[in-house]
Every structure is written in C-alpha cells, then in structure tokens.
C-alpha atoms as a PDB file:
ATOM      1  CA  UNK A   1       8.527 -15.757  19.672  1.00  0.00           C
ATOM      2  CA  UNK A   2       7.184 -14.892  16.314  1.00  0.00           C
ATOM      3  CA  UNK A   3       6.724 -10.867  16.067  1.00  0.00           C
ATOM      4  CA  UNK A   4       5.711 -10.204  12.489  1.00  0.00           C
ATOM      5  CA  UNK A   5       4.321  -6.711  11.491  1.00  0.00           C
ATOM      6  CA  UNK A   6       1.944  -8.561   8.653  1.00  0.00           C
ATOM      7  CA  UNK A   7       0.031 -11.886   8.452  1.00  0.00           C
ATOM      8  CA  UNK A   8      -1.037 -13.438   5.088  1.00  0.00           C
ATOM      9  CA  UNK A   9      -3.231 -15.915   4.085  1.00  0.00           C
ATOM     10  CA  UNK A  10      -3.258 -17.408   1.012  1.00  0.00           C
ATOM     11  CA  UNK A  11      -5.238 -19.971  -0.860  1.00  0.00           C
ATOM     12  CA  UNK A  12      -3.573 -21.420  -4.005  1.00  0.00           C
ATOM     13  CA  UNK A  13      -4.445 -24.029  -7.004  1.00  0.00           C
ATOM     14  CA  UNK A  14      -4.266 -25.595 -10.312  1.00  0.00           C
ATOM     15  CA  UNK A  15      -5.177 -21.840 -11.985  1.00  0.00           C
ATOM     16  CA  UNK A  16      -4.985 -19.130  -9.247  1.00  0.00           C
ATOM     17  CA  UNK A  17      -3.196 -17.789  -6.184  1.00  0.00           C
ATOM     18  CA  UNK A  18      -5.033 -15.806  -3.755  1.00  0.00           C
ATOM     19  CA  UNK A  19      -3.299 -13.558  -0.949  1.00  0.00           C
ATOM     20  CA  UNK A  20      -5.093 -11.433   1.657  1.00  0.00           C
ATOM     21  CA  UNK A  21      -2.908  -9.003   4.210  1.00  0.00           C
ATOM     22  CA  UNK A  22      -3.745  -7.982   7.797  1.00  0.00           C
ATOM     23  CA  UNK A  23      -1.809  -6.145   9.863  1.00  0.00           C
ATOM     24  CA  UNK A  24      -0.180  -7.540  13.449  1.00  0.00           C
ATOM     25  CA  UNK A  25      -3.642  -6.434  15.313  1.00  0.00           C
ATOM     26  CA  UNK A  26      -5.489  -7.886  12.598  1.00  0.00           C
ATOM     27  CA  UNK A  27      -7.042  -5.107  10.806  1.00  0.00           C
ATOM     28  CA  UNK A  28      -7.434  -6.415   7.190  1.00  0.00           C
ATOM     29  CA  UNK A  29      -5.633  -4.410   4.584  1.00  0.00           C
ATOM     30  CA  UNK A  30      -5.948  -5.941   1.063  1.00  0.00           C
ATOM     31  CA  UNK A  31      -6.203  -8.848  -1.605  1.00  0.00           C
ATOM     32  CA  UNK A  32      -4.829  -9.938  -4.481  1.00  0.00           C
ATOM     33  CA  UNK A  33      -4.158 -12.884  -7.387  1.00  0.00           C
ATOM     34  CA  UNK A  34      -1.342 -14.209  -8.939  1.00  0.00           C
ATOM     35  CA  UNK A  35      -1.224 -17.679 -11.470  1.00  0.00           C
ATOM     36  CA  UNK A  36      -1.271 -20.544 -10.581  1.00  0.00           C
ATOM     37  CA  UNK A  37       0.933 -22.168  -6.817  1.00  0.00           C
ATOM     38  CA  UNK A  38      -0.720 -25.840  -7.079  1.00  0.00           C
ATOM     39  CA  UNK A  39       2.881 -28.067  -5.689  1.00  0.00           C
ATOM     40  CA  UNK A  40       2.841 -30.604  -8.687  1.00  0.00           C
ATOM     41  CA  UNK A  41       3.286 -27.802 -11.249  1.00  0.00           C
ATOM     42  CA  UNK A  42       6.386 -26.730  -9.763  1.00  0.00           C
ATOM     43  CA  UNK A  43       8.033 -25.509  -6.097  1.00  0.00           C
ATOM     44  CA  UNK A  44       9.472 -22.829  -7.951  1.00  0.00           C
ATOM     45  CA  UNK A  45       6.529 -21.635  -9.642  1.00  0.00           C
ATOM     46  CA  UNK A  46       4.463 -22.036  -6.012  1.00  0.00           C
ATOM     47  CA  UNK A  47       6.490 -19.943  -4.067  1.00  0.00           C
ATOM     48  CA  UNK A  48       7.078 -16.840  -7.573  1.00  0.00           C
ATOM     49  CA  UNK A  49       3.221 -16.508  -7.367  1.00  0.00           C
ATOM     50  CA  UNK A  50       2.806 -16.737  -3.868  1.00  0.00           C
ATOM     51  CA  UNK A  51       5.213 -13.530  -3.454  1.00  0.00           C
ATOM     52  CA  UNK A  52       3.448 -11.770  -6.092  1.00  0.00           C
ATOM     53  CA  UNK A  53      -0.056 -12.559  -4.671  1.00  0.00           C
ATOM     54  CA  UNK A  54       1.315 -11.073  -1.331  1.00  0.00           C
ATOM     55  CA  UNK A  55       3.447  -8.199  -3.011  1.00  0.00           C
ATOM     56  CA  UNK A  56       0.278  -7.661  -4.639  1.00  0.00           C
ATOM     57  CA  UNK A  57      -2.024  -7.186  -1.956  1.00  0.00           C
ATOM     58  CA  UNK A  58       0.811  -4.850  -0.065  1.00  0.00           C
ATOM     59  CA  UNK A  59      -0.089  -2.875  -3.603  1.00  0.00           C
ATOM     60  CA  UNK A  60      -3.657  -2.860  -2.817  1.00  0.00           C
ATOM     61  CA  UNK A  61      -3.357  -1.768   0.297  1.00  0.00           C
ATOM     62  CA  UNK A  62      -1.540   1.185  -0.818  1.00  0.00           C
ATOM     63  CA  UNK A  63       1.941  -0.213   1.349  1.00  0.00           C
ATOM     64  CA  UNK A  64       5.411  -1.451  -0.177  1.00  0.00           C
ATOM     65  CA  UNK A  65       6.042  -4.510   0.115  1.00  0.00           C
ATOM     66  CA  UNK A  66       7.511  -6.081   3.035  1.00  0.00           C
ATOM     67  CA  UNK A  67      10.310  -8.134   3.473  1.00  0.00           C
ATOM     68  CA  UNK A  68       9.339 -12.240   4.341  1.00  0.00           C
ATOM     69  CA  UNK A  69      10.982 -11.765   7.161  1.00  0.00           C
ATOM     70  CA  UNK A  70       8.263  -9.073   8.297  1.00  0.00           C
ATOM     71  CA  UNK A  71       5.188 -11.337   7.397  1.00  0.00           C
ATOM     72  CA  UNK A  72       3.503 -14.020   8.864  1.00  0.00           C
ATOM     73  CA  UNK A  73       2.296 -16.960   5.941  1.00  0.00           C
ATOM     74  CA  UNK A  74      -0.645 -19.149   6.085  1.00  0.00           C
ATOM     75  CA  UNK A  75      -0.624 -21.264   2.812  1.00  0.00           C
ATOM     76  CA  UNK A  76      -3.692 -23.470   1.831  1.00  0.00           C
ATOM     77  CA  UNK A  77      -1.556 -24.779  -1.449  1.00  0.00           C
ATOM     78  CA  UNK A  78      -2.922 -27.905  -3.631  1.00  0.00           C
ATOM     79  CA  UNK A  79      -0.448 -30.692  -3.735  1.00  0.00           C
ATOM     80  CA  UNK A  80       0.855 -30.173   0.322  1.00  0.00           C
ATOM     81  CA  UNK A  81      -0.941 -33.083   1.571  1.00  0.00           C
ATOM     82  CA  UNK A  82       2.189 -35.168  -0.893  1.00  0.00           C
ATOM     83  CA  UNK A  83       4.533 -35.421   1.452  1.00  0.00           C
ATOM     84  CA  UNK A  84       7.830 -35.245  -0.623  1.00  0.00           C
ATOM     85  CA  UNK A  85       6.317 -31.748  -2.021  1.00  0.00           C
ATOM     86  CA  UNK A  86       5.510 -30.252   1.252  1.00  0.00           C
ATOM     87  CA  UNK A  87       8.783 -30.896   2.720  1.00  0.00           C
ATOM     88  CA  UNK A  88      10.083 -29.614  -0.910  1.00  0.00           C
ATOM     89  CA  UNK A  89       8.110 -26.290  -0.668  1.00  0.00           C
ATOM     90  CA  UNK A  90       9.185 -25.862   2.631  1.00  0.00           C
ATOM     91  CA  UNK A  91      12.792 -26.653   2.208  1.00  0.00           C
ATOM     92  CA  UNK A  92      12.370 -23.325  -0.430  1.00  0.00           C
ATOM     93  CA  UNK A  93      10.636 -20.732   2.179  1.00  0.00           C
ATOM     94  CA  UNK A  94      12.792 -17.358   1.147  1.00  0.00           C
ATOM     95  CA  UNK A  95      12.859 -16.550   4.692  1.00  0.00           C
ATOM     96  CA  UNK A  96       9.175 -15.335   5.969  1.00  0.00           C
ATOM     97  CA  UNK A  97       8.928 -15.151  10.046  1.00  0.00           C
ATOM     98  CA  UNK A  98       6.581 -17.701  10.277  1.00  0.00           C
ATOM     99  CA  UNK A  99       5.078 -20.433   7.856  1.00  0.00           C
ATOM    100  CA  UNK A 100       2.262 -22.415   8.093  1.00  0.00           C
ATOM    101  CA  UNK A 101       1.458 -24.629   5.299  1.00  0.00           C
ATOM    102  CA  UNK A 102      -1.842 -27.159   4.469  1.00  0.00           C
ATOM    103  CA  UNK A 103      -3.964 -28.775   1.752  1.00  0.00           C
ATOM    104  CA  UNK A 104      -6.125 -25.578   0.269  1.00  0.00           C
ATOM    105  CA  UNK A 105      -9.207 -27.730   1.384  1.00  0.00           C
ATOM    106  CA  UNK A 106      -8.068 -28.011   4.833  1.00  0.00           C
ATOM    107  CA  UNK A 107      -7.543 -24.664   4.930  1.00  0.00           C
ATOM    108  CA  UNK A 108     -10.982 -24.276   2.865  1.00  0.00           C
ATOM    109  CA  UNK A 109     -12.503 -26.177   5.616  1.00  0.00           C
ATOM    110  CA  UNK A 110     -11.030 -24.339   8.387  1.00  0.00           C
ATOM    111  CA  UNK A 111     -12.442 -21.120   6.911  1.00  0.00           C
ATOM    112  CA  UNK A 112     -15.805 -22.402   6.476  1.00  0.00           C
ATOM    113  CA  UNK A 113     -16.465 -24.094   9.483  1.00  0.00           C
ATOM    114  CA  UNK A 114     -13.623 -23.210  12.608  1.00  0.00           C
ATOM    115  CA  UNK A 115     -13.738 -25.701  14.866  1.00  0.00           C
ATOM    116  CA  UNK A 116     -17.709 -26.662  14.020  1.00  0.00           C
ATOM    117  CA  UNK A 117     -18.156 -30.206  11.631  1.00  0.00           C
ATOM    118  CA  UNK A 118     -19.159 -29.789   7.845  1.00  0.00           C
ATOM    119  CA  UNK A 119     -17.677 -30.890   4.499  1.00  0.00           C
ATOM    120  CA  UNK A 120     -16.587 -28.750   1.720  1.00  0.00           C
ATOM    121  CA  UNK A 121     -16.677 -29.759  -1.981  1.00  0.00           C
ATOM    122  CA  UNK A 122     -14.172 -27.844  -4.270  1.00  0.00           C
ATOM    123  CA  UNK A 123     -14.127 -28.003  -7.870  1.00  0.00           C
ATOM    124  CA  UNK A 124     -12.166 -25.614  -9.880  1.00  0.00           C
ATOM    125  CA  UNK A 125      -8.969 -26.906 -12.172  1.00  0.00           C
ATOM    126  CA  UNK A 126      -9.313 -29.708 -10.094  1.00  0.00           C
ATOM    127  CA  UNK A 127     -11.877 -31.219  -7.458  1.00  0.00           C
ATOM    128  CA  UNK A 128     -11.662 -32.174  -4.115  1.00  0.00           C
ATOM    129  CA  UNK A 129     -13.710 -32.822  -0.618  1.00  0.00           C
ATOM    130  CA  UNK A 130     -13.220 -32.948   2.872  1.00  0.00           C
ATOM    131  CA  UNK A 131     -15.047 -33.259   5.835  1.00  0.00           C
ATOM    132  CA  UNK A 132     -14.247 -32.779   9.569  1.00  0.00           C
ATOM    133  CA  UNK A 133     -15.969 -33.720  13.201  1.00  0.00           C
ATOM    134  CA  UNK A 134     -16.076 -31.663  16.060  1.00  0.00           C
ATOM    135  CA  UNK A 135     -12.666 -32.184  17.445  1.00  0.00           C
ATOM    136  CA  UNK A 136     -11.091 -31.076  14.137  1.00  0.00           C
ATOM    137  CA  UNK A 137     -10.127 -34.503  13.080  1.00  0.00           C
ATOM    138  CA  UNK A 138     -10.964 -34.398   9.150  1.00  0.00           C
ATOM    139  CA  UNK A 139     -11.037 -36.873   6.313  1.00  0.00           C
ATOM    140  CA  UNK A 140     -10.239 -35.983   2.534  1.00  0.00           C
ATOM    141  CA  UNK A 141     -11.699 -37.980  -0.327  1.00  0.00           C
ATOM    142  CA  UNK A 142     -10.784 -37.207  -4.118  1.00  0.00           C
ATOM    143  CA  UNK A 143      -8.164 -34.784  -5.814  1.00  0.00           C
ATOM    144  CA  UNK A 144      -6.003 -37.604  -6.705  1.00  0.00           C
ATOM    145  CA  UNK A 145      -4.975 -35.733  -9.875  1.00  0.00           C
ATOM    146  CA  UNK A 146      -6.149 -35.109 -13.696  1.00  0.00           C
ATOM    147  CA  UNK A 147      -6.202 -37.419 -15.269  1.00  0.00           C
ATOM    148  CA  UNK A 148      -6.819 -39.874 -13.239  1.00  0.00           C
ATOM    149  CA  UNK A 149      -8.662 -38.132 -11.048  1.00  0.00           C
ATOM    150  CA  UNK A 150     -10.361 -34.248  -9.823  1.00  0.00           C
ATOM    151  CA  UNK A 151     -13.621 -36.058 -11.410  1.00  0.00           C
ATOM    152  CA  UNK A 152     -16.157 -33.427 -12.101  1.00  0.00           C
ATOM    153  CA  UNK A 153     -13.335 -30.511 -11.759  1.00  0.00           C
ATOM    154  CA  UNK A 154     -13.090 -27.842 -14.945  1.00  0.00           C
ATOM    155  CA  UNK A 155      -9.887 -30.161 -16.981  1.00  0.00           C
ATOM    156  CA  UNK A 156     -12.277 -33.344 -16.091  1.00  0.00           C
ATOM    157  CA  UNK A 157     -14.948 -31.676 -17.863  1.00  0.00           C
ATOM    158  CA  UNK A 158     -13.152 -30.170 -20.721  1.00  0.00           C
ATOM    159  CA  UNK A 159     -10.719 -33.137 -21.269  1.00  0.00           C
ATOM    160  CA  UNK A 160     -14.661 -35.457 -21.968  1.00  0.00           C
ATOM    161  CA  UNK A 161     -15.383 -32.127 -24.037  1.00  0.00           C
ATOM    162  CA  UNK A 162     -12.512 -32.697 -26.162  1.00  0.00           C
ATOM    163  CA  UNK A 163     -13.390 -36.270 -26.417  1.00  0.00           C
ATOM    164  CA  UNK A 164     -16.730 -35.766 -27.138  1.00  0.00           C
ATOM    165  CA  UNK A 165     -15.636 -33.114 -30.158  1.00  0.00           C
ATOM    166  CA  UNK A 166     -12.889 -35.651 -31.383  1.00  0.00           C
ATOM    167  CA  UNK A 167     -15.978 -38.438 -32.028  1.00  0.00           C
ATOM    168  CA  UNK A 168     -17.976 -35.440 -33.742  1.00  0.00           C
ATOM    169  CA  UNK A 169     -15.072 -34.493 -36.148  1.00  0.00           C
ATOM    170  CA  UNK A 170     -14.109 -38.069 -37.303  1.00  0.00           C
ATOM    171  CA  UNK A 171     -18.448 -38.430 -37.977  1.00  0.00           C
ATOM    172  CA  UNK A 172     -18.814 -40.862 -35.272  1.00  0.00           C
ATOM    173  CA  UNK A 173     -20.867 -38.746 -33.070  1.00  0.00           C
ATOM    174  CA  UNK A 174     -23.036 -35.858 -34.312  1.00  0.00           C
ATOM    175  CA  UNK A 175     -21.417 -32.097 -34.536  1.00  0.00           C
ATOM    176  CA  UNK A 176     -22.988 -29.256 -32.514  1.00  0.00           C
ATOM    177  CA  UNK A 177     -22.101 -26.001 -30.572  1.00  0.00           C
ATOM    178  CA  UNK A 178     -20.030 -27.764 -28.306  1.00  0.00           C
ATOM    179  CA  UNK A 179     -17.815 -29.505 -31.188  1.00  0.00           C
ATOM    180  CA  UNK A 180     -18.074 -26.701 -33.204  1.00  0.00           C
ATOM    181  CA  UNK A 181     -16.680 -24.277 -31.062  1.00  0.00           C
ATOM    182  CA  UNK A 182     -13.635 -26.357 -29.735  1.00  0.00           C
ATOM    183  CA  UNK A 183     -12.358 -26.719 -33.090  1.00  0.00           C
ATOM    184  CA  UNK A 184     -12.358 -23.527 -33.859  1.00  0.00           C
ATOM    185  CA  UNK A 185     -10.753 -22.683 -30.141  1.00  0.00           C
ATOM    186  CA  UNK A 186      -8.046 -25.325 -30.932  1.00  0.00           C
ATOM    187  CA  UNK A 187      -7.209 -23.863 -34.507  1.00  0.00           C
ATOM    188  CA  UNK A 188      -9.826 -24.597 -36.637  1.00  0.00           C
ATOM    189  CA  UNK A 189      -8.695 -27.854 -38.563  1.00  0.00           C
ATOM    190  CA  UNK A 190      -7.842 -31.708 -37.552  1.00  0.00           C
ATOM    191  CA  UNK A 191      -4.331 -30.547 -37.626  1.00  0.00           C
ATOM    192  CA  UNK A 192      -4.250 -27.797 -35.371  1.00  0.00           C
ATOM    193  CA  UNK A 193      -6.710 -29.616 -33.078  1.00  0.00           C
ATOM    194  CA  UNK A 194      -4.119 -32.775 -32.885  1.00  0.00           C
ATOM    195  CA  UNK A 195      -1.328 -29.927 -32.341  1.00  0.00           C
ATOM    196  CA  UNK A 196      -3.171 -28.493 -29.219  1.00  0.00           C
ATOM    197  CA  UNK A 197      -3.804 -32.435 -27.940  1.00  0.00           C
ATOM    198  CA  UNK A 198      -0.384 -33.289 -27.858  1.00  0.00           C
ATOM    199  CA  UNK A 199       0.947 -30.124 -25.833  1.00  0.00           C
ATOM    200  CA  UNK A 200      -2.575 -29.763 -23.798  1.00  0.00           C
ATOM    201  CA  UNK A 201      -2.273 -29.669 -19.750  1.00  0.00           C
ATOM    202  CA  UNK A 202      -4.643 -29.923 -16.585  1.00  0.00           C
ATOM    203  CA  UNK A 203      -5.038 -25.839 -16.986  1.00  0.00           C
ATOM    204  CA  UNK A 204      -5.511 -26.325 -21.254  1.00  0.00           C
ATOM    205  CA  UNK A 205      -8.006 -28.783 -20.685  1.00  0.00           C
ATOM    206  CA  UNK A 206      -9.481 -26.606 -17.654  1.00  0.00           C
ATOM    207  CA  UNK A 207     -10.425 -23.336 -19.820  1.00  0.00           C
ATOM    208  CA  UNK A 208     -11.974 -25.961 -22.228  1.00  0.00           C
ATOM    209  CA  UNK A 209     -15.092 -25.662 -19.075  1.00  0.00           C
ATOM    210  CA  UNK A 210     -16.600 -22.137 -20.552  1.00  0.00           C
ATOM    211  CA  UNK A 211     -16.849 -23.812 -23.777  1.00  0.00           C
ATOM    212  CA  UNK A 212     -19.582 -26.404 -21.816  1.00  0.00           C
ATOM    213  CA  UNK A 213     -21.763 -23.953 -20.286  1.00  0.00           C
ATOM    214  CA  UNK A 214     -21.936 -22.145 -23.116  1.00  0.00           C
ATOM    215  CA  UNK A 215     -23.018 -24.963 -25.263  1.00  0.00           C
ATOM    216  CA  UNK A 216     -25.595 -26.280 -22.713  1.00  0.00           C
ATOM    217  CA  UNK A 217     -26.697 -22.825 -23.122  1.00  0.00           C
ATOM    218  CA  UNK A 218     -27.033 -23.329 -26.541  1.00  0.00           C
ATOM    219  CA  UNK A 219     -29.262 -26.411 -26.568  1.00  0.00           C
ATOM    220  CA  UNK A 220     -26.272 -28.789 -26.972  1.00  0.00           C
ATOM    221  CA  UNK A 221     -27.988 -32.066 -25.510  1.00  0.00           C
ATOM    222  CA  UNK A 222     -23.918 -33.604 -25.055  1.00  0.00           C
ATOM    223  CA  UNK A 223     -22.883 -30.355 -23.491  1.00  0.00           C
ATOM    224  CA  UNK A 224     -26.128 -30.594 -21.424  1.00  0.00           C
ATOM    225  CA  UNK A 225     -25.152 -34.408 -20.502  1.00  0.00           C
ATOM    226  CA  UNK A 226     -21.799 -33.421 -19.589  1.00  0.00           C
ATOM    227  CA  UNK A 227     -22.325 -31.107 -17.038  1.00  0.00           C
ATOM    228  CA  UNK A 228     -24.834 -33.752 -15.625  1.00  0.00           C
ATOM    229  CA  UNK A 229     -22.248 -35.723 -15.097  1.00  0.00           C
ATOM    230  CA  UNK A 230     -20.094 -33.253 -13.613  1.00  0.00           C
ATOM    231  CA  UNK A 231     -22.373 -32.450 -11.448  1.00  0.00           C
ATOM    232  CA  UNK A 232     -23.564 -36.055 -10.413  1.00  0.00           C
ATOM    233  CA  UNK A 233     -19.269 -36.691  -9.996  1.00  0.00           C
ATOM    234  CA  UNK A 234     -19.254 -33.922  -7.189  1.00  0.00           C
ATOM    235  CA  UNK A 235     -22.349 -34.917  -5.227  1.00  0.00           C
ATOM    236  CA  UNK A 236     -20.863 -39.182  -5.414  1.00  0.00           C
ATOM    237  CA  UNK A 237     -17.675 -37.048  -3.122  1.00  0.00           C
ATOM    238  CA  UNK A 238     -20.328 -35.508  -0.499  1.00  0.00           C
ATOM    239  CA  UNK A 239     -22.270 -38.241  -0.361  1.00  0.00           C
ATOM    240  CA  UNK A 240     -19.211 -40.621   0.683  1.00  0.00           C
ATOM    241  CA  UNK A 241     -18.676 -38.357   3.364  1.00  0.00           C
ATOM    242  CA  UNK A 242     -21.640 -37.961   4.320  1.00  0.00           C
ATOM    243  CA  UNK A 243     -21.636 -41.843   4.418  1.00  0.00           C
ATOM    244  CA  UNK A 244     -18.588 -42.001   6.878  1.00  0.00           C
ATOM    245  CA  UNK A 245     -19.853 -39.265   9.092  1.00  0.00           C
ATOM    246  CA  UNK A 246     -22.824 -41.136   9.934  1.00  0.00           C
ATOM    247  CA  UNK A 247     -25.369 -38.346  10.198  1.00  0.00           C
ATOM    248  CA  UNK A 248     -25.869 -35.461   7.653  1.00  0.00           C
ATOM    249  CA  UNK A 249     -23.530 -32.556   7.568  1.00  0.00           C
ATOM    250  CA  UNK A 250     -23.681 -28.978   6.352  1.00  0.00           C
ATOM    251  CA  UNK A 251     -21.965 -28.579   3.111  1.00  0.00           C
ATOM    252  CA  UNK A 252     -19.832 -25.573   1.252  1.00  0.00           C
ATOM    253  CA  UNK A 253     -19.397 -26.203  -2.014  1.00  0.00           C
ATOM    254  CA  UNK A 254     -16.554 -23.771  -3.650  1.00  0.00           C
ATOM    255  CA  UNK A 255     -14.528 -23.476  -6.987  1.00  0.00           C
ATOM    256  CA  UNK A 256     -15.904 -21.790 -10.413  1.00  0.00           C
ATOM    257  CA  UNK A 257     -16.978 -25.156 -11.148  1.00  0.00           C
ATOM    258  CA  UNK A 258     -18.676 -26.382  -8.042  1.00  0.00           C
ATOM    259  CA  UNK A 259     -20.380 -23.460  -7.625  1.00  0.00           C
ATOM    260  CA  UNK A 260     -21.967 -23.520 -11.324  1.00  0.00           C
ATOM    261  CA  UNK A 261     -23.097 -27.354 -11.034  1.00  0.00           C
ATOM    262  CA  UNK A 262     -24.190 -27.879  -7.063  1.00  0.00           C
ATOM    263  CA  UNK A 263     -27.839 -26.387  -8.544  1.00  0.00           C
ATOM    264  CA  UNK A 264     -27.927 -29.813 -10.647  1.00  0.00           C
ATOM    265  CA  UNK A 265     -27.763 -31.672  -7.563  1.00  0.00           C
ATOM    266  CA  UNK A 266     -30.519 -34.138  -6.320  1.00  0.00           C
ATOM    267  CA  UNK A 267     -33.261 -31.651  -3.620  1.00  0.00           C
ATOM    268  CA  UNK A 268     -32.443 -33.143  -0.312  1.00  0.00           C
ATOM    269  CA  UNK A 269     -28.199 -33.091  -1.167  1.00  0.00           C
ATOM    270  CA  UNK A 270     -28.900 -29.014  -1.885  1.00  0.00           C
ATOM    271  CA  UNK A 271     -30.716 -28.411   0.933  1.00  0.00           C
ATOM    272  CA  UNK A 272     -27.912 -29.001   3.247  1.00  0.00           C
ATOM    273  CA  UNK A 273     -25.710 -26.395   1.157  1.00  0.00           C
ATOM    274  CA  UNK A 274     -24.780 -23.556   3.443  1.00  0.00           C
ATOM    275  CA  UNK A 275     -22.845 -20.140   2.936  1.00  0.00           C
ATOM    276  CA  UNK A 276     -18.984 -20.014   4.494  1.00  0.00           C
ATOM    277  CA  UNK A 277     -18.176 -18.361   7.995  1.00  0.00           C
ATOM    278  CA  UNK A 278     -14.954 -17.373   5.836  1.00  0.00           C
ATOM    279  CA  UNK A 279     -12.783 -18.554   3.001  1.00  0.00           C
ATOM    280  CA  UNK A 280      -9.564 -20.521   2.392  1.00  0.00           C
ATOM    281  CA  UNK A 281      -7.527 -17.030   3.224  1.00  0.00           C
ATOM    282  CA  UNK A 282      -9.285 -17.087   6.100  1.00  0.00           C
ATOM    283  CA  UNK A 283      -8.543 -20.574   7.089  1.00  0.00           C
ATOM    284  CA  UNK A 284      -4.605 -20.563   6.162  1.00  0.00           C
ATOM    285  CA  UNK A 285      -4.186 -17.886   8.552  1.00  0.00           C
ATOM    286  CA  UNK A 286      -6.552 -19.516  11.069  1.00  0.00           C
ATOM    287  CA  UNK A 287      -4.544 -22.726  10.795  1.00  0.00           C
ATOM    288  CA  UNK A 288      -0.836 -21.154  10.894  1.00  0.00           C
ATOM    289  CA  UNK A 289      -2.238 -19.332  14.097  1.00  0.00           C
ATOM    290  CA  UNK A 290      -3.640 -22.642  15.688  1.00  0.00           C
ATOM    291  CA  UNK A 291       0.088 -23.788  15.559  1.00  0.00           C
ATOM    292  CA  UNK A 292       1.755 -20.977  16.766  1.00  0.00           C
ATOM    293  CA  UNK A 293      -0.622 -21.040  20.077  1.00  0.00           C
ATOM    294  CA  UNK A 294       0.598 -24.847  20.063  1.00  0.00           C
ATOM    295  CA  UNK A 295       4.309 -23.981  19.578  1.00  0.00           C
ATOM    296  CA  UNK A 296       3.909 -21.257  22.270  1.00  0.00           C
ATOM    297  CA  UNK A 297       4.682 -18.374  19.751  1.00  0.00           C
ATOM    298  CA  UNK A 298       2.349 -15.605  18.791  1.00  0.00           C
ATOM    299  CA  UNK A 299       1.296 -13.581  15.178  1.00  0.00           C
END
C-alpha cells in the first residue's frame, strides 16, 4: 500500500521540466521549472531536473522539501516510450514511494481529455501527436527525433532557418532579417557561424525559433514561408490521425510552437481546436493513479 504525504506530476522535454505538488487529499500546493528531463539527453540529467522541478515547487509552496520516499511521481518524460531508456530511467528512481512513468504526450493526452477520445498535437523543442478512442487505447504518430524527425517542432524550424541563412551568406539566396539576424546571433562572421554549426544541438537549433517569428514579423517573405511550412508539418500529424480514427476528433494543440502556428492552419482543421480539461501535470498524476487503483495500492 502506497501512503505518500505528496503527489507530483510532472511533464518534461527537450527544453523544460515542469513539476506541480498536491498534498495526500489532493489540495494543490505549487509549481515549478527546471531544464530540460527529455530521456535521450541523458538519465542523469532527467532525473537532476526532475528533483529540482519538485524541490522547487515544495519552495513555492512555502514547504521543505520532502524526501522521495514521502512523494508520489507521475512523470510524462519525452523519450519513455524507447524502451531501453524507460527501463534505464527507472532502474535510476532515488527511491520515491511510488513512480509512474509515460510518454509526455500520453500524459498530455490524459490531461486533456481523461478517459473521453481527442488528439493532441505538441510542438515545442520537438513535435509530436497522439490520439486516443474511448476505451483509452491511443496511437502516437511523429517525434521520431531531430533531425530526422519532430517536423514542424522549434529545432525543425530553426535548423531550415540556419539553412536558409547559410544560402543567403554564400549569395545564393537573397539576405534579409531572418539571415541577418542569425549571423549576428551566431557571432557575426562565416567563422563564428561555422563554429556554432559544428557544436549546435536539438535545443541550439530550437532557440533559433524566436529568430522566425520575429522575421515574419519583419516582412521576411522566407521567414514568412517557413513558418508556413511549420505549420502545414503539424496539421499533415492531425490529419493522419484524424485519418485512422475514422470520424473527426477534438484537437489540443500544445508547445510554444504549436500554439504560435495552429492559427495558420486550413478553417475546418481549426475549428475542431478545443481548450484542455487539464495539462500534462495533470495527466502524469492521473496516469500513475490509474495504476495504483490497478495494482490495488492507493496515493
């Protein structure tokens, strides 16, 4: 029998790692952030922000922190649908009194819809969607990893940025506001731009996304096109689910990036975009909850 004095849930990705506290009779108590806890940038990184997104929200709340073996985890972590770093994460748990870990869109879709159907598009350092029926059964299409894959996320988007400004400088595209002001992010000559290539990541190439907006802001017609695409990348993931599902489904659309581009989407895709019953946090809890009730335990 589980009998933890605090329950967590926590939502965690490519650039942030969200923890909210309750108590044991569920009165909510506070939130905080930490960097990044996606599983393919490191177990031991996932787990170091994960304690300091819950320490942190034990701050909020006014409260010391707890020991794990006091609290009660929900995890919606990118990267736990890979098998061999689930089981690695897990193998790592410092001790909490109960943990319950899933994809962050699982949990995402858990939070936004309970038990009901819908899909979920996330786009943030990375994208991803999901969709799931009635019973709970769900289906996850995308987030097979940058660079290969997260089309339409923020490092999608800023790694075609870069490429786009890498044309400009050598003169085989035209320059702009766009070009312009990644060179002079990256260092402000061919040198220093080559320099922050070669050591760039999925989070570099992920703040590159600001840059975009801004530029389409501007009246850059490539930073303009870009974010087009984006957008058009994100509505190709709902509209395969939508495919599968067989009749039209309410959609959440989440991330700093998602939420920016869904506006760009064709009339009759938008008009099937609803607002969340709750939120990843929500759903990690709800989820390491559902399987306590099915292990006969309790939090």
């Amino acid at each position: 029998m589980v009998a933890a004095r605090f329950l967590a849930g926590v939502d965690g990705g490519g650039s942030r790692t969200r923890a909210r506290l309750w108590d044991a009779d569920g009165r909510r108590l506070g939130e905080a952030e930490a960097g990044p806890s996606g599983l393919s940038q490191g177990i031991e990184q996932a787990w170091r922000h994960v304690r300091q997104a819950v320490d942190g929200a034990f701050a909020a709340a006014s409260l010391k922190p707890a020991a794990p073996g006091d609290i009660a985890l929900g995890l919606g972590l990118a990267g736990a649908e890979v098998e061999s770093l689930r089981r690695a994460f897990l193998a790592a748990d410092p001790g909490y009194a109960a943990t319950g870990l899933a994809g962050d869109v699982v949990a995402l879709l858990a939070g936004a819809f309970g038990e009901q159907a819908g899909a979920v598009v996330a786009a943030g350092t990375g994208s991803v969607a999901a969709a799931q029926d009635e019973g709970g059964r769900y289906r996850i299409i995308g987030g097979w990893g940058f660079p290969v894959g997260d089309e339409g996320s923020g490092a999608w988007l800023g790694l075609r940025a870069m490429q786009a400004a890498l044309a400009a400088l050598d003169g085989r595209a035209p320059t702009g506001p766009l070009a312009d002001a990644l060179r002079r992010h990256c260092g402000g000559d061919d040198e220093a731009v080559q320099a922050w290539c070669l050591r760039a990541n999925q989070h570099a190439y992920a703040q590159l996304a600001p840059f975009v907006f801004a530029a389409s802001e501007a009246g850059d017609a490539q930073a303009e096109a870009l974010l087009q695409a984006a957008a058009n990348e994100l509505a190709r993931l709902v509209g395969a689910l939508q495919r599968e599902a067989g009749a039209p489904l309410a959609v959440v659309v989440a991330g700093s990036i998602g939420r920016r581009l869904w506006s760009r989407w064709p009339a009759a895709l938008r008009s099937r975009v609803v607002e969340p019953a709750g939120d990843a946090c929500d759903g990690a809890l709800a989820l390491l909850r559902a399987a306590l009730r099915r292990q006969g335990a309790a939090a």
